[in-house]
N, C-alpha and C. Protein backbone atom coordinates (compact mmCIF):
# COMPACT_ATOMS: atom_id res chain seq x y z
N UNK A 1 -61.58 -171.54 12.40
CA UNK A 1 -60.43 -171.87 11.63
C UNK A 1 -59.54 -172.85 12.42
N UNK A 2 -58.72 -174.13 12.01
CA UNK A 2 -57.96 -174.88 12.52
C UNK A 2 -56.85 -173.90 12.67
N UNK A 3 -56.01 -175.01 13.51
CA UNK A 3 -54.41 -174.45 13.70
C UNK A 3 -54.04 -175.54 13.91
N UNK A 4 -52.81 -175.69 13.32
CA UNK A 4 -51.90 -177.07 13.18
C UNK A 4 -51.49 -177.44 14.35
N UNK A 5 -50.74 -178.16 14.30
CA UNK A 5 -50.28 -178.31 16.06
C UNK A 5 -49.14 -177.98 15.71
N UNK A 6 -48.14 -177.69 17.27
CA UNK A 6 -47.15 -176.85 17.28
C UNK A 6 -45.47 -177.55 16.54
N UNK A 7 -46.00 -179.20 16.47
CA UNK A 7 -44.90 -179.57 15.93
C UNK A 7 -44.49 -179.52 14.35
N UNK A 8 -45.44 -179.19 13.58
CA UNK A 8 -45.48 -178.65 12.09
C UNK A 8 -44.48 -177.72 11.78
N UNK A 9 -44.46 -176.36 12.33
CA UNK A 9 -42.99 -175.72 11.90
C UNK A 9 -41.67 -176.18 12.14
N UNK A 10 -42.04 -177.13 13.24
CA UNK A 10 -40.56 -177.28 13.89
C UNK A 10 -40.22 -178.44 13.00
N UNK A 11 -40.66 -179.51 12.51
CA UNK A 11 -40.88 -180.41 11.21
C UNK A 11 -40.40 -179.82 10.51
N UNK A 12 -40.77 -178.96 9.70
CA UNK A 12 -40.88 -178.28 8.44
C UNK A 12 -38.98 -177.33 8.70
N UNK A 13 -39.15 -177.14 9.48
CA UNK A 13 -37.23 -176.51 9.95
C UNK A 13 -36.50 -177.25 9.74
N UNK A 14 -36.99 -178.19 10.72
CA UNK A 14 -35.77 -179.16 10.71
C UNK A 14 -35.53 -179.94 9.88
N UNK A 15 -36.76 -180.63 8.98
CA UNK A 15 -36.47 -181.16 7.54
C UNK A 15 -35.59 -180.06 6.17
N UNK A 16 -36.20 -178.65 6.89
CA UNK A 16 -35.11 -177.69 5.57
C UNK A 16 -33.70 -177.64 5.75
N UNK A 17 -33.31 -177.64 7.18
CA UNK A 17 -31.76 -177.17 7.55
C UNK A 17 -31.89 -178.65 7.29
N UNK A 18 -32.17 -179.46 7.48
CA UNK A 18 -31.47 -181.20 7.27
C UNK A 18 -31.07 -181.82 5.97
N UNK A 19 -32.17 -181.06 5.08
CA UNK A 19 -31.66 -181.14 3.50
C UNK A 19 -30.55 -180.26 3.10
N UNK A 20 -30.55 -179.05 3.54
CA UNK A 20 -29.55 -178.30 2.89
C UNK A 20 -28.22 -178.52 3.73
N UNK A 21 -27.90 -179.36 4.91
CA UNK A 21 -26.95 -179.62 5.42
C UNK A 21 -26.27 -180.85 4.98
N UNK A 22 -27.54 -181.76 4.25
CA UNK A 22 -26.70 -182.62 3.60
C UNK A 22 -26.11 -182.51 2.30
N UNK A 23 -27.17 -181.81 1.92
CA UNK A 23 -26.05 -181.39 0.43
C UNK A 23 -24.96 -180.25 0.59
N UNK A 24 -24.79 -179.67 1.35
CA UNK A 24 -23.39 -179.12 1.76
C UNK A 24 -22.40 -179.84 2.22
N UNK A 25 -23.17 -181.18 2.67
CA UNK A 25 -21.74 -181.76 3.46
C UNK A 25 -21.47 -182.81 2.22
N UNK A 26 -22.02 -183.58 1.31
CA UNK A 26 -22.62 -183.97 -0.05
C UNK A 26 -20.92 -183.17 -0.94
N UNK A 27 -21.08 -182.18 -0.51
CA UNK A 27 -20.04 -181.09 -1.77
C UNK A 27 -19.47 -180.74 -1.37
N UNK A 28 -18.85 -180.54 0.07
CA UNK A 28 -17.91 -180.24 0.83
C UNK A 28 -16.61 -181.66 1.36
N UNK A 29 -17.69 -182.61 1.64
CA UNK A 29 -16.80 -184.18 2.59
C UNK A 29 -17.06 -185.07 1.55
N UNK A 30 -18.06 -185.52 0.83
CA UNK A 30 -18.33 -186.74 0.12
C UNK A 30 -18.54 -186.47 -0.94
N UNK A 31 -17.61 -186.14 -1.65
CA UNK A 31 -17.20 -185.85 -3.40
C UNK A 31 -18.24 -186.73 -4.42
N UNK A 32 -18.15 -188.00 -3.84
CA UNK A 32 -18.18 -189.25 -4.65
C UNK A 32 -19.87 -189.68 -4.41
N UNK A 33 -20.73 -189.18 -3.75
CA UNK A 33 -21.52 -189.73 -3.27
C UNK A 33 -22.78 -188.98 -3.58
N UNK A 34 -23.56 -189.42 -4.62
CA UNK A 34 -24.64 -188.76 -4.93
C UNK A 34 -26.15 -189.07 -4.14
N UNK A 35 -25.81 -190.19 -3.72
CA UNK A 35 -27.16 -190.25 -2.71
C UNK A 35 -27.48 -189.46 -1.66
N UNK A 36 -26.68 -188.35 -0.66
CA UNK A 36 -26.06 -187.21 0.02
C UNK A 36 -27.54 -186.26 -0.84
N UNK A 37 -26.94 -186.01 -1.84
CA UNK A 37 -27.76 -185.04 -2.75
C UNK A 37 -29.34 -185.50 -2.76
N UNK A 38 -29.29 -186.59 -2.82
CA UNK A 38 -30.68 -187.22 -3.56
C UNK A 38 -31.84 -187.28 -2.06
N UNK A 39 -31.12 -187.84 -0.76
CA UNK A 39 -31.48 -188.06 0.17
C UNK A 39 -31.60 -186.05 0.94
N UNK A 40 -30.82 -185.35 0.44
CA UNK A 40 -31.16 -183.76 1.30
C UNK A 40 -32.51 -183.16 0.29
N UNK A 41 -32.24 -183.70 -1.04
CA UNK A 41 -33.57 -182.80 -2.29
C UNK A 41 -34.74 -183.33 -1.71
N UNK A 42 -34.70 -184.98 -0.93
CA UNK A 42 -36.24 -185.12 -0.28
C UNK A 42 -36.48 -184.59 0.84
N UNK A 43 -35.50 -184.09 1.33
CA UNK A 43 -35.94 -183.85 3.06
C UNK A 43 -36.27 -181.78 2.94
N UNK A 44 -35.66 -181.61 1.78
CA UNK A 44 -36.61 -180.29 1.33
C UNK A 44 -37.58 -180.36 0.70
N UNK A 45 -38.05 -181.33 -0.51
CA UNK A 45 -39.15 -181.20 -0.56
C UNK A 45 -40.53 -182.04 0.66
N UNK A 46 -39.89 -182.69 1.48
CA UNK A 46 -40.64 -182.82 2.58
C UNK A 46 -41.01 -181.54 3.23
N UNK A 47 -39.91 -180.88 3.73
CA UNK A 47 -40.24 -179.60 4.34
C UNK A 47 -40.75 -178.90 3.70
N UNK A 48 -41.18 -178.67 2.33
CA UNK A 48 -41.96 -177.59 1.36
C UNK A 48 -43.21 -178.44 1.75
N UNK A 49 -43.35 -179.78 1.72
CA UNK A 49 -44.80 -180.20 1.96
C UNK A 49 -45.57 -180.09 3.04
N UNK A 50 -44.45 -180.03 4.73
CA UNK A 50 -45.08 -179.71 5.35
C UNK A 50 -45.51 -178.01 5.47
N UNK A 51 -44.88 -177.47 4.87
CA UNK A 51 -45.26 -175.88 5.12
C UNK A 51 -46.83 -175.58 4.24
N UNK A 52 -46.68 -176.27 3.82
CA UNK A 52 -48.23 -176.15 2.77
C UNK A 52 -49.44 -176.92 4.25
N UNK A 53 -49.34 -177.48 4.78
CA UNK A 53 -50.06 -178.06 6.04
C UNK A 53 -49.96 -177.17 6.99
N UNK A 54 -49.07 -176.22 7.29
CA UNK A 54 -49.15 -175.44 8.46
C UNK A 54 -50.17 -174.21 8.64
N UNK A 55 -51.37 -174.28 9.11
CA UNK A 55 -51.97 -172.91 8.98
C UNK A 55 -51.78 -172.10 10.38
């Protein structure tokens, strides 16, 4: 059986807290600014893509 290499979860973290930190800061600091939103929804579904790669 493979095993991913060790930088895959840490990817996959740091792309989730990076999306959901921008759309908090998106709705918290930058009222006006929908790209905030648009730019954190990819960096979670990045991180959902890498978790599907991690065995």
């Amino acid at each position: 059986m493979r095993q991913s290499p060790s930088w895959v979860p840490i990817l996959m973290l740091a792309l989730l807290i990076l999306g959901a930190v921008l759309i908090i800061a998106r709705n918290l600091v930058f009222s006006g600014n929908n790209w905030l939103t648009l730019v954190g929804l990819g960096c979670i579904m990045g991180g959902l893509f890498t978790a599907t790669k991690w065995r």
